[in-house]
N, C-alpha and C. Protein backbone atom coordinates (compact mmCIF):
# COMPACT_ATOMS: atom_id res chain seq x y z
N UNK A 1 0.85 -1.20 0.00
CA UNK A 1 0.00 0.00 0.00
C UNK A 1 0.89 1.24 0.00
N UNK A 2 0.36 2.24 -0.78
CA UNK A 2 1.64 3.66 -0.76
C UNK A 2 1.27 4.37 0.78
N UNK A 3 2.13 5.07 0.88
CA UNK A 3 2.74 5.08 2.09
C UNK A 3 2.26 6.33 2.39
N UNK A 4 1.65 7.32 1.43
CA UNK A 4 0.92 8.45 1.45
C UNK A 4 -0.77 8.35 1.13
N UNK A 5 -1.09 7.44 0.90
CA UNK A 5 -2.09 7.59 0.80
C UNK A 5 -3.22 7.74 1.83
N UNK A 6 -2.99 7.50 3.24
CA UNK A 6 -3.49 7.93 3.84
C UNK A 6 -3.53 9.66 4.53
N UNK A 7 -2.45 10.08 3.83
CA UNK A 7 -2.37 11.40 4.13
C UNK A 7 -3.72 12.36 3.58
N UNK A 8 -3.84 12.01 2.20
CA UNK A 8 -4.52 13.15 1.55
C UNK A 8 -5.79 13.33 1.55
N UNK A 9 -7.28 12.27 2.95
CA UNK A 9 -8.27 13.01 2.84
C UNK A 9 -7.76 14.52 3.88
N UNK A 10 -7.07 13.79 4.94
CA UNK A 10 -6.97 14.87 6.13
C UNK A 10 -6.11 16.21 5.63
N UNK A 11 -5.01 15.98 4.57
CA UNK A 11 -4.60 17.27 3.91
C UNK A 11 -5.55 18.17 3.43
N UNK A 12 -6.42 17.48 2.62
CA UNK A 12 -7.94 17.77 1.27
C UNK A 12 -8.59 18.56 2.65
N UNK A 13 -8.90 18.05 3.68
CA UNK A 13 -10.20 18.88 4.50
C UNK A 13 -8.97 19.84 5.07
N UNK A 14 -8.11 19.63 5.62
CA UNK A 14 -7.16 20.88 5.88
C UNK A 14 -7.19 22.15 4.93
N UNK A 15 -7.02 21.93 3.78
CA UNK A 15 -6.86 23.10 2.87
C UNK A 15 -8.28 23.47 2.43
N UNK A 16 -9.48 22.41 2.61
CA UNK A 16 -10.32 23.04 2.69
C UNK A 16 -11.37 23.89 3.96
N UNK A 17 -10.58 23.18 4.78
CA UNK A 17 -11.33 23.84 6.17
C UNK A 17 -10.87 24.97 6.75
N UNK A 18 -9.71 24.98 6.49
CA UNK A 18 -8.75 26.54 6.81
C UNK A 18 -8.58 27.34 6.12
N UNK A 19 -8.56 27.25 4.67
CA UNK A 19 -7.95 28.04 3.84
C UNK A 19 -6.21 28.54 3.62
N UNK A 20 -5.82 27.88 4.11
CA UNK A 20 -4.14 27.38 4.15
C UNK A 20 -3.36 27.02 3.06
N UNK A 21 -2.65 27.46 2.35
CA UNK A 21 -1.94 27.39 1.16
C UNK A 21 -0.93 25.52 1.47
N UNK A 22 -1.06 25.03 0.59
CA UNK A 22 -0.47 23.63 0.51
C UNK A 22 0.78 23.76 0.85
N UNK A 23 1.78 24.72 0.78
CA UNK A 23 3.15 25.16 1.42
C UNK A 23 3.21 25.20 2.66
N UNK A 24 2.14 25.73 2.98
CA UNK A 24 1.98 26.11 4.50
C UNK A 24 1.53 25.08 5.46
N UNK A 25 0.58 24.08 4.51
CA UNK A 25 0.31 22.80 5.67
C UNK A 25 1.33 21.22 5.45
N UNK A 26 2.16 22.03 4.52
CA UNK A 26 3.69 20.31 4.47
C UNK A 26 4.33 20.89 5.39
N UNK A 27 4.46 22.08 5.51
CA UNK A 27 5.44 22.73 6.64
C UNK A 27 4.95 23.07 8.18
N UNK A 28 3.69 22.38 8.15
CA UNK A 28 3.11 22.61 9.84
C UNK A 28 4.02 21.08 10.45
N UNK A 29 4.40 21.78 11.63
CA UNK A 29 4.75 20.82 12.60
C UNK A 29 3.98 19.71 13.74
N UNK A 30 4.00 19.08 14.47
CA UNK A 30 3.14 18.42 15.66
C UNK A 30 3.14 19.84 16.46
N UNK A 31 4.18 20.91 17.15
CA UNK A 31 4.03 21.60 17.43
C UNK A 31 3.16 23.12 17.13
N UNK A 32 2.63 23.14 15.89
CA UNK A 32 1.88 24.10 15.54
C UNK A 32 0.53 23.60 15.01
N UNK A 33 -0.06 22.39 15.31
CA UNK A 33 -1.17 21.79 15.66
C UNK A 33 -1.25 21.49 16.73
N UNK A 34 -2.42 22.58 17.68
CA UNK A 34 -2.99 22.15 18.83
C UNK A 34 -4.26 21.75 19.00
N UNK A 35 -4.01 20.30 18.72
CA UNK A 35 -5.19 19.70 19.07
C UNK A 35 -6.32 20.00 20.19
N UNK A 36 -5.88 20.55 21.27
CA UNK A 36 -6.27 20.60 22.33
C UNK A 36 -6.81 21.73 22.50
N UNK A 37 -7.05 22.90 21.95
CA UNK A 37 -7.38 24.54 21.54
C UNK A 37 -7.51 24.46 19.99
N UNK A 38 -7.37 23.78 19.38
CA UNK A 38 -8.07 23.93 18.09
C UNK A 38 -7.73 25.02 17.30
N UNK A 39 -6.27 24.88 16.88
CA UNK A 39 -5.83 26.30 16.21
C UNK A 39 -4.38 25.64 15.55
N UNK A 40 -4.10 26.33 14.24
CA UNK A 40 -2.32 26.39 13.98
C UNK A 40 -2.21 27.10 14.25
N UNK A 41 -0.49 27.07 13.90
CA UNK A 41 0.42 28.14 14.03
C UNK A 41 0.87 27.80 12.72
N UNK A 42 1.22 29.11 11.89
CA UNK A 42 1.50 28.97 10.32
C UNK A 42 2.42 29.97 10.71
N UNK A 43 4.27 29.12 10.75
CA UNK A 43 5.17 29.92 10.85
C UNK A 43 5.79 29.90 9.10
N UNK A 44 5.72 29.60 9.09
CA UNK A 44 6.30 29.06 7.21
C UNK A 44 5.23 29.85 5.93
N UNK A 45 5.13 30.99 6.05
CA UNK A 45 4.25 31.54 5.22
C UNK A 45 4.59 32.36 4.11
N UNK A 46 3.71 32.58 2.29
CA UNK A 46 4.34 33.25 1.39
C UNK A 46 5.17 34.28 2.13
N UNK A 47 4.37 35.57 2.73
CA UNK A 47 4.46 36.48 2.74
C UNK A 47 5.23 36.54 4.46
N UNK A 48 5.38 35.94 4.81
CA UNK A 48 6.81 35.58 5.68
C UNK A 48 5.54 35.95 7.20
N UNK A 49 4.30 35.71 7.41
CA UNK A 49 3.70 36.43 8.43
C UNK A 49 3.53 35.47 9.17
N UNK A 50 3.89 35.14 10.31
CA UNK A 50 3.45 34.22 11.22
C UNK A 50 1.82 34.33 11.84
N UNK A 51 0.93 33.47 11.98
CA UNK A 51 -0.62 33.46 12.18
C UNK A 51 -0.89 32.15 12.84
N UNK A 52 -2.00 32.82 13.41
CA UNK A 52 -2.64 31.48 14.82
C UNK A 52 -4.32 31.45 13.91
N UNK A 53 -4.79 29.96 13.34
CA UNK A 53 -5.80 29.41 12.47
C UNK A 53 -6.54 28.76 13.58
N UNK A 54 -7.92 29.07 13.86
CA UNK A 54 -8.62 28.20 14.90
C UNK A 54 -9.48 27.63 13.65
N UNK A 55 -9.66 26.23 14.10
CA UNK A 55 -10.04 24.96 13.16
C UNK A 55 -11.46 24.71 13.82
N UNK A 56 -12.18 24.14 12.87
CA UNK A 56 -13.52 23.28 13.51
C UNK A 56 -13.27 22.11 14.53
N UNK A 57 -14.67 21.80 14.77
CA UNK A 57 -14.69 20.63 15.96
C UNK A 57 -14.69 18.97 14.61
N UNK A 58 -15.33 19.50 13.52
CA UNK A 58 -14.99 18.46 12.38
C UNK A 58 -13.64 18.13 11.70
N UNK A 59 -12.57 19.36 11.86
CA UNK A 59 -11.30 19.39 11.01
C UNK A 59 -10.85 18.75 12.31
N UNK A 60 -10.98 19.18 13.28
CA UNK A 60 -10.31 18.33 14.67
C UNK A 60 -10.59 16.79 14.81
N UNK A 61 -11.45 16.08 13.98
CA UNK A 61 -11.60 15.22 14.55
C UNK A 61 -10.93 14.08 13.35
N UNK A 62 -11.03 14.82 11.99
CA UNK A 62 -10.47 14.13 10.92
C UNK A 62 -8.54 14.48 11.61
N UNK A 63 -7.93 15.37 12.17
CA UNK A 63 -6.64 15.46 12.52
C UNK A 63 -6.48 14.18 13.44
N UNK A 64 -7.07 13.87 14.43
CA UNK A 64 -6.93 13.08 16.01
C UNK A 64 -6.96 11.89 14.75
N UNK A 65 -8.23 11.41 13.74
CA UNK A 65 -8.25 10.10 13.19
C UNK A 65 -7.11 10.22 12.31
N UNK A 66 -6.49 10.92 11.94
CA UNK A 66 -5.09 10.81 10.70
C UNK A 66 -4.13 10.24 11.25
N UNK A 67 -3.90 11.87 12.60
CA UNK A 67 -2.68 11.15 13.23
C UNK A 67 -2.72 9.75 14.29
N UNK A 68 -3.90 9.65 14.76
CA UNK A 68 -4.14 8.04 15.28
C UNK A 68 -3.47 6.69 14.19
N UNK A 69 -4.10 6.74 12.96
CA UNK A 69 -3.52 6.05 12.06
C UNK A 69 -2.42 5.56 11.82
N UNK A 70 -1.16 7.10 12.48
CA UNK A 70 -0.07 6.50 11.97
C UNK A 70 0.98 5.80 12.78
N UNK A 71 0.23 5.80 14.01
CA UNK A 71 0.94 4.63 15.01
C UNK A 71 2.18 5.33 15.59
N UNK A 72 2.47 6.50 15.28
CA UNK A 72 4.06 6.65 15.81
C UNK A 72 4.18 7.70 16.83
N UNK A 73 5.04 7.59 17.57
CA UNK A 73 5.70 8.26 19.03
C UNK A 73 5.50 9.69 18.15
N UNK A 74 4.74 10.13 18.93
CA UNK A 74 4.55 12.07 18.74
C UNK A 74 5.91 12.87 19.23
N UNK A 75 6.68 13.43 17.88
CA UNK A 75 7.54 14.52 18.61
C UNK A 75 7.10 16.28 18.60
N UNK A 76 7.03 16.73 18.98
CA UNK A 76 6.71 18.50 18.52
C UNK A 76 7.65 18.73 17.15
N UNK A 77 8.75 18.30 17.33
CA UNK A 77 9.60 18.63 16.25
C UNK A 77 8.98 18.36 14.90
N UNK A 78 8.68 17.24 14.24
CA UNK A 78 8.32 16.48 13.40
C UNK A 78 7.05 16.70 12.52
N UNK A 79 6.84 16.95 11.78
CA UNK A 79 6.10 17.27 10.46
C UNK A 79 4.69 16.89 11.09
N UNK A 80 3.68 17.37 10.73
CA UNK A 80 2.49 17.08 11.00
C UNK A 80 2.03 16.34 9.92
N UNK A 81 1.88 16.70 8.86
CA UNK A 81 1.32 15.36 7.81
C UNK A 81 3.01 14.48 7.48
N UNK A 82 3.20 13.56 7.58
CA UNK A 82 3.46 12.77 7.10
C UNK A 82 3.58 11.59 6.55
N UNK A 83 4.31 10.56 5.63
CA UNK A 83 3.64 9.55 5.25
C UNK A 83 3.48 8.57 6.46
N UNK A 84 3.22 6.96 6.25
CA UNK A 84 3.15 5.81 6.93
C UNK A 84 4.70 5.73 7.75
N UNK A 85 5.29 6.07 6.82
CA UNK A 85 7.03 5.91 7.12
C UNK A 85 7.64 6.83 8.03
N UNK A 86 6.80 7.96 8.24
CA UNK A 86 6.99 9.15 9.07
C UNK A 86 7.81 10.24 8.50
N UNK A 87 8.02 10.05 6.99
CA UNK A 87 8.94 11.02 6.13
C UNK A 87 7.82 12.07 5.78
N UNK A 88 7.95 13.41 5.83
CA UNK A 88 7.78 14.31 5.67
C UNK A 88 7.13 14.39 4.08
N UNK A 89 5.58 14.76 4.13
CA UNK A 89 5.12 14.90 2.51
C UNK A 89 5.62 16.50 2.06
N UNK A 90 5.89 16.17 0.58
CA UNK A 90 6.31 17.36 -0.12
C UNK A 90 4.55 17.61 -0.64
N UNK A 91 4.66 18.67 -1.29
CA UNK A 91 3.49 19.99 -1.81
C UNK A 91 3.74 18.70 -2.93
N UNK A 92 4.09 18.38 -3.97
CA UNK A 92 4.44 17.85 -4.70
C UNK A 92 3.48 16.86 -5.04
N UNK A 93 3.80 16.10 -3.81
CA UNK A 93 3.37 14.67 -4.03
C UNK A 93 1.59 14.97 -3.19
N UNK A 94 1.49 15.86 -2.82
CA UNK A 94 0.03 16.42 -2.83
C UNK A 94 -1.09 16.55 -3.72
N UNK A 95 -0.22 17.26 -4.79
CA UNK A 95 -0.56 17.79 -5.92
C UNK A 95 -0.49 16.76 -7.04
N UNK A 96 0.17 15.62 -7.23
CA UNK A 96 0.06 14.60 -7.72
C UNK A 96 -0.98 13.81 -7.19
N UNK A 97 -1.29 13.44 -6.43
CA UNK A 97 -2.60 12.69 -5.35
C UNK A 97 -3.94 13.33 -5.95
N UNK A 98 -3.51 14.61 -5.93
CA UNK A 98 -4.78 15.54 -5.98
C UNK A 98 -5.15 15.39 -7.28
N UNK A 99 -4.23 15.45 -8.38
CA UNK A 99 -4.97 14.83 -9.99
C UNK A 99 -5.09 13.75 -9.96
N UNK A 100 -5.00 12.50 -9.01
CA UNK A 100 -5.67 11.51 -9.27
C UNK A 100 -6.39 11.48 -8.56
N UNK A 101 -6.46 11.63 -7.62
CA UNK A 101 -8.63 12.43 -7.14
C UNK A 101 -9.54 12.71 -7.92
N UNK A 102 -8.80 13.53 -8.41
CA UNK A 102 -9.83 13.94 -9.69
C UNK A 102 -9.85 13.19 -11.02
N UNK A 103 -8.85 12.57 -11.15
CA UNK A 103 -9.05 11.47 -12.53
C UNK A 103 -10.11 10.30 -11.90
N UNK A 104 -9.88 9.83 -10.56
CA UNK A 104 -10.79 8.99 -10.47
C UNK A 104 -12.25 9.19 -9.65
N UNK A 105 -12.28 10.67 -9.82
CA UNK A 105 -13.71 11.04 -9.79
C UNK A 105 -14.38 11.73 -11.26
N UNK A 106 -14.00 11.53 -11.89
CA UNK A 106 -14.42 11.66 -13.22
C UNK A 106 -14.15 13.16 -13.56
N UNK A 107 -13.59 14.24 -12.83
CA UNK A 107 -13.25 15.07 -13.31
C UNK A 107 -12.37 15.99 -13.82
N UNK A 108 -12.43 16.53 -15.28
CA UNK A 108 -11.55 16.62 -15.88
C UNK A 108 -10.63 17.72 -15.44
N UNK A 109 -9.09 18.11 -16.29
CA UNK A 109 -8.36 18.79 -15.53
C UNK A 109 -8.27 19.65 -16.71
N UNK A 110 -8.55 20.93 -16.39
CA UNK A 110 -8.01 21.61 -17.86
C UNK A 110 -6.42 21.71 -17.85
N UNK A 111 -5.84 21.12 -17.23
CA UNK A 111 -4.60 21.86 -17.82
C UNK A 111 -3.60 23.10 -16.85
N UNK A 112 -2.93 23.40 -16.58
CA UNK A 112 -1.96 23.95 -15.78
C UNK A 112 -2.68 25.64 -15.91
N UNK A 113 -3.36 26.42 -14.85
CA UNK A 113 -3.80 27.62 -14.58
C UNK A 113 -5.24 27.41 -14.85
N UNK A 114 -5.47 26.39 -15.20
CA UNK A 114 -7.38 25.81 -15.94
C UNK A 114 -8.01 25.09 -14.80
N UNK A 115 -7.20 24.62 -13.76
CA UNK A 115 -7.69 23.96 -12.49
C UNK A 115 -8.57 22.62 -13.10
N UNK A 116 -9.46 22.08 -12.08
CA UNK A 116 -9.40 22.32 -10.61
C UNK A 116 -7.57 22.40 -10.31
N UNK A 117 -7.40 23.56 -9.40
CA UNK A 117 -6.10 23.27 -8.59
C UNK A 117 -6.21 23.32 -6.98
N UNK A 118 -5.20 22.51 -5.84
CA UNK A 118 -5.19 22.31 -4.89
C UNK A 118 -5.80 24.13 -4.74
N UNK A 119 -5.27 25.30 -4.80
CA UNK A 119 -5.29 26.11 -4.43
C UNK A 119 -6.81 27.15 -4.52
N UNK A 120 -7.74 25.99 -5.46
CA UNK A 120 -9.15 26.70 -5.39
C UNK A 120 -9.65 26.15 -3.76
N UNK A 121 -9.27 25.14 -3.18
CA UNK A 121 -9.30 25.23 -1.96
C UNK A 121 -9.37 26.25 -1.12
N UNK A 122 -8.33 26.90 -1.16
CA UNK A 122 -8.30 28.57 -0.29
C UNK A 122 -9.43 29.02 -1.57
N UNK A 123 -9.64 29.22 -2.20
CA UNK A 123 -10.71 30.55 -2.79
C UNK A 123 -11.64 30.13 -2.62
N UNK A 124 -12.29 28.81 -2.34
CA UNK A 124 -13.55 28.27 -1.76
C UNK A 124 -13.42 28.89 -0.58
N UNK A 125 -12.59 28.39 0.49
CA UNK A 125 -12.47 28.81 2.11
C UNK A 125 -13.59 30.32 1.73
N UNK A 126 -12.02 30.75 1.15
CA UNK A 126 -12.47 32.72 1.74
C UNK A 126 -13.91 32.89 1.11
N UNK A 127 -14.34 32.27 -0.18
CA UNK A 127 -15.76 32.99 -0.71
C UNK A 127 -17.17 32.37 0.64
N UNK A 128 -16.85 31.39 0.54
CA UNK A 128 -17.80 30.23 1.90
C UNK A 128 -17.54 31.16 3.27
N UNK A 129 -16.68 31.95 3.79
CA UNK A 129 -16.18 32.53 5.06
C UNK A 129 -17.07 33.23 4.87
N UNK A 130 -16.06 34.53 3.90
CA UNK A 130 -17.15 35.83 3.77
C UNK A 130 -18.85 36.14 3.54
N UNK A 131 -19.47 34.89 2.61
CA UNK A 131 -20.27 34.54 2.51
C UNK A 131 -21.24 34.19 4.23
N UNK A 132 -20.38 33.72 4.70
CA UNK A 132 -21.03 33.45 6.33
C UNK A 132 -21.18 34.79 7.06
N UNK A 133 -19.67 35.44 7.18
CA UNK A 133 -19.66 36.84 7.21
C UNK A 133 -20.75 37.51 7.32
N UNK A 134 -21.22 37.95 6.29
CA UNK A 134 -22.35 38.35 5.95
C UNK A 134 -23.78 38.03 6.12
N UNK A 135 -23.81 36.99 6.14
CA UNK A 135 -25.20 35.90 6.26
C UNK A 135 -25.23 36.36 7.70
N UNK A 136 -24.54 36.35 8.57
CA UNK A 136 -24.45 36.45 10.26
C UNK A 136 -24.94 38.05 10.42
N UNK A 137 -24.82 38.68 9.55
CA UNK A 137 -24.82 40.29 9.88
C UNK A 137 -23.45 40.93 10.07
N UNK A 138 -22.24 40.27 9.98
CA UNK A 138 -21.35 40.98 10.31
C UNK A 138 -20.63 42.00 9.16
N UNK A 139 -20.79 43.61 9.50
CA UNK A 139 -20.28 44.31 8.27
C UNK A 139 -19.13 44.16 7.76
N UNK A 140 -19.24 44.06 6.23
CA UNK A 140 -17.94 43.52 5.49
C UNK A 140 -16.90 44.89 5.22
N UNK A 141 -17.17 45.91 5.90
CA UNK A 141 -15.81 46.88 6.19
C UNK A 141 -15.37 46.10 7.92
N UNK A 142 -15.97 45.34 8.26
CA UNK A 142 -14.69 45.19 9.32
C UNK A 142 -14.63 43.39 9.09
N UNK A 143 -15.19 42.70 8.62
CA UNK A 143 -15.23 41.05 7.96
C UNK A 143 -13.65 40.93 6.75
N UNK A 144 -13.98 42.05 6.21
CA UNK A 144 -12.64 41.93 4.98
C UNK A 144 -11.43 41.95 5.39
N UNK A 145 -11.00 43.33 6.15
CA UNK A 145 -9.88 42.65 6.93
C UNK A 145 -9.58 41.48 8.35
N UNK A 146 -10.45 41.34 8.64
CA UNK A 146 -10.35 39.94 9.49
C UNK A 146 -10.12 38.82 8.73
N UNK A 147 -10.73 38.54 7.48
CA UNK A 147 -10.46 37.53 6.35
C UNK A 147 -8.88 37.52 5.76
N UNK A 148 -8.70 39.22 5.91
CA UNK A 148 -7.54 39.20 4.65
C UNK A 148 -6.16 38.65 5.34
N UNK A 149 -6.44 39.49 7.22
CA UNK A 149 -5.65 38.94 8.04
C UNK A 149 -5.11 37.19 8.19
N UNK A 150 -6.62 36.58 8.35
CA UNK A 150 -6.19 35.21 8.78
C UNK A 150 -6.15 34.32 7.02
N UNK A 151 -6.20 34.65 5.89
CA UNK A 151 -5.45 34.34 5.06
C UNK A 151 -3.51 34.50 4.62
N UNK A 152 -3.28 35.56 5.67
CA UNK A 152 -2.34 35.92 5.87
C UNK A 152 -1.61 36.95 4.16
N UNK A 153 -2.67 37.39 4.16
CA UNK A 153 -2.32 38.34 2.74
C UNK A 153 -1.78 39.66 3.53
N UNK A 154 -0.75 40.56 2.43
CA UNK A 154 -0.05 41.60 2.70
C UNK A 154 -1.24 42.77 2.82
N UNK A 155 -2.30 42.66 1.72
CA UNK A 155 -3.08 43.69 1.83
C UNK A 155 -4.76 43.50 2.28
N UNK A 156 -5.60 44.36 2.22
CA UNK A 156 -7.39 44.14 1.09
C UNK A 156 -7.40 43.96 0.02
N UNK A 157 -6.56 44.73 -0.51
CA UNK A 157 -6.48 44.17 -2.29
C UNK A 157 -6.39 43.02 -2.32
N UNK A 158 -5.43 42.17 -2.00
CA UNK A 158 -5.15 40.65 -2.32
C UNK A 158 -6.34 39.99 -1.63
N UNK A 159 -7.18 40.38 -0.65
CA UNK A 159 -8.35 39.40 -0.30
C UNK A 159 -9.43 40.00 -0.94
N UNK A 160 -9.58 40.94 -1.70
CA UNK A 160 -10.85 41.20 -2.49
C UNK A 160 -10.80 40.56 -3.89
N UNK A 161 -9.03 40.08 -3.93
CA UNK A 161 -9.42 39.76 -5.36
C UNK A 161 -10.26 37.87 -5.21
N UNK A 162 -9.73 37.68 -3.92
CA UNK A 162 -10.81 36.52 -4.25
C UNK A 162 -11.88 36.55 -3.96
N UNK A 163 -12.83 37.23 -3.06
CA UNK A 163 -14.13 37.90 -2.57
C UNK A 163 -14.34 38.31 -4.18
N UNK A 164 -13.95 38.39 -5.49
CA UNK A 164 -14.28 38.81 -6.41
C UNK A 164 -14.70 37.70 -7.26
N UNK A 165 -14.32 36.64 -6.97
CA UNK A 165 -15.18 35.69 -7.06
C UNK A 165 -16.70 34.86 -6.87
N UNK A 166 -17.24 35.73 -6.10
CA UNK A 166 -18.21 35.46 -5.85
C UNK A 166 -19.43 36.19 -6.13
N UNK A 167 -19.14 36.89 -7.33
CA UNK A 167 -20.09 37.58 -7.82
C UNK A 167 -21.35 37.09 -8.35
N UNK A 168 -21.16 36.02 -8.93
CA UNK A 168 -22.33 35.29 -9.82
C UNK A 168 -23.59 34.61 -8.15
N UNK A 169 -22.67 34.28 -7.09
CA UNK A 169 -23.43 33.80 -6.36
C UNK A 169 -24.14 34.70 -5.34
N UNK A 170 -22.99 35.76 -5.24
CA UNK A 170 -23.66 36.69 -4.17
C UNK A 170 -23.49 38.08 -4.74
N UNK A 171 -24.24 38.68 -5.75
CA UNK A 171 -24.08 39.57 -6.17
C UNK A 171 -24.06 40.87 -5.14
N UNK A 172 -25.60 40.92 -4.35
CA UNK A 172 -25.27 41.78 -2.87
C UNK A 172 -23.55 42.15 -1.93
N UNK A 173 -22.95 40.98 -2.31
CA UNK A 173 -21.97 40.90 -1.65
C UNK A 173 -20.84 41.65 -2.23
N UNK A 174 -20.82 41.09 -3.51
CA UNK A 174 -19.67 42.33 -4.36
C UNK A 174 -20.08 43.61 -4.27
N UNK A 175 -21.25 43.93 -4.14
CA UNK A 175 -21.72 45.37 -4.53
C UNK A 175 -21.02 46.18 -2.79
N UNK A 176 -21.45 45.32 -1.98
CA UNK A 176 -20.63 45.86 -0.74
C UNK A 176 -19.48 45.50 -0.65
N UNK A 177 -18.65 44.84 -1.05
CA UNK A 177 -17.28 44.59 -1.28
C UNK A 177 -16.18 45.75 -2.15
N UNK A 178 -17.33 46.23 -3.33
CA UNK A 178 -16.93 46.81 -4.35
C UNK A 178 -16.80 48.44 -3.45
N UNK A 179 -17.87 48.65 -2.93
CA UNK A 179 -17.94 50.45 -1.40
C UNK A 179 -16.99 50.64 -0.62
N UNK A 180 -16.55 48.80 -0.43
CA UNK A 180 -15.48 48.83 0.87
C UNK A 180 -14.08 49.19 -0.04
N UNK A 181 -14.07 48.52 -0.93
CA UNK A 181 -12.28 48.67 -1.07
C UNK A 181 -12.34 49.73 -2.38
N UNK A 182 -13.34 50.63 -2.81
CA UNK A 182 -13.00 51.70 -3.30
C UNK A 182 -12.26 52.90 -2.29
N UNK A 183 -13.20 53.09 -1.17
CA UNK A 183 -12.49 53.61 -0.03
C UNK A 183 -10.99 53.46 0.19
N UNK A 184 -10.74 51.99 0.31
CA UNK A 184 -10.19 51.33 0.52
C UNK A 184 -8.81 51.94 -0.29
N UNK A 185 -8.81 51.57 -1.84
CA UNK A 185 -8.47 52.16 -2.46
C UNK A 185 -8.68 52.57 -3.36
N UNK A 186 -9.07 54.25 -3.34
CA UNK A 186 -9.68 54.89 -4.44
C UNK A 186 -8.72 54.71 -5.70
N UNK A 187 -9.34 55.04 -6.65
CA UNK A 187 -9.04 55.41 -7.72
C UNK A 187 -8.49 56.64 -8.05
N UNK A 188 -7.02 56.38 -8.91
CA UNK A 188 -6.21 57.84 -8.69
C UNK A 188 -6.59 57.91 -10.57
N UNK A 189 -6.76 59.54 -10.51
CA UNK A 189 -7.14 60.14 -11.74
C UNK A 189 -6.27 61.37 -11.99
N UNK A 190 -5.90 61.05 -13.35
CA UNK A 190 -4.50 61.51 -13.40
C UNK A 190 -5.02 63.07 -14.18
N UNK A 191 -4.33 63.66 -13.83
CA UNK A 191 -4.07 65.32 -14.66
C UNK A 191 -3.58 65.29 -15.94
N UNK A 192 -2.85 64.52 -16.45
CA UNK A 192 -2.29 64.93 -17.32
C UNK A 192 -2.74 64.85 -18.38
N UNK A 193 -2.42 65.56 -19.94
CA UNK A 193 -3.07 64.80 -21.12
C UNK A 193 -1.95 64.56 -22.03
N UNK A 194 -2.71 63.38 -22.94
CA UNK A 194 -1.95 62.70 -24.01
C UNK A 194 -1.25 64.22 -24.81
């Protein structure tokens, strides 16, 4: 039996339950999963930002059944997903798993930037978040940066561009999305002429 294959439902609900870039969850440790408070620690990030992720009582329970599985002496040091063998999974061999997920669920791959890719994962997260966001009553001038924060993006810009996704479903939502980050950042209109 391959030696990863038990890794990748609990990766799959990781990147979909957090919104966590696939870099960021080969590089979580036993120490930055606390099972016990229900949160990472994402020290290993694009944009170099260290962040604390509080997880569901469902992502918690698929973690306890993964790492139960793999039978081995818990160190803090030591990789949080890894294979049967206790070697450390690469993004790689994720992302290979992940097109045969989808080859053997019948769906097709367009092709490299054509997806499905691991990384519509996070743009599901954030549109499904903000989407709640909102549904709850909470105003999306103070929802957007709480989102943009625990995606761990540099700006609003970079979390509106995926909140810009969700136009077809929540049109209400762009239209207040679209108020917030004009403010946000207006539009500069230039003096000069051709």
């Amino acid at each position: 039996m391959n030696s990863t294959v038990n890794v990748i439902p609990a990766m799959l609900r990781m990147l979909y339950g957090t919104g966590i870039r696939v870099g960021e969850a080969v590089a979580l440790k036993v120490k930055d999963v606390n099972l016990d408070e229900q949160y990472l620690i994402i020290r290993q990030s694009k944009n170099g930002k260290e962040r604390m992720i509080p997880f569901s009582d469902s992502l918690l329970e698929v973690c306890k059944q993964y790492r139960n599985s793999l039978q081995i002496i818990e160190d803090d040091e030591e990789y949080f997903f890894v294979k049967r063998n206790g070697y450390k999974c690469s993004a790689k061999v994720i992302y290979n798993w992940f097109r045969k997920v989808l080859w053997k669920a019948g769906i097709p791959h367009g092709g490299k930037g054509n997806g499905p890719r691991l990384h519509d994962f996070r743009h599901t997260f954030s549109v499904h978040t903000m989407a709640a966001m909102a549904k709850s009553g909470l105003d999306l001038y103070y929802s957007l940066p709480i989102l943009s924060e625990y995606l761990g993006h540099q700006s609003l810009e970079a979390t509106e561009k995926y909140v810009r996704l969700t136009s077809e479903m929540y049109p209400d939502l762009l239209s207040e999305v679209n108020s917030i980050c004009s403010y946000a950042f207006p539009e500069v209109i230039s003096n000069e002429t051709d």
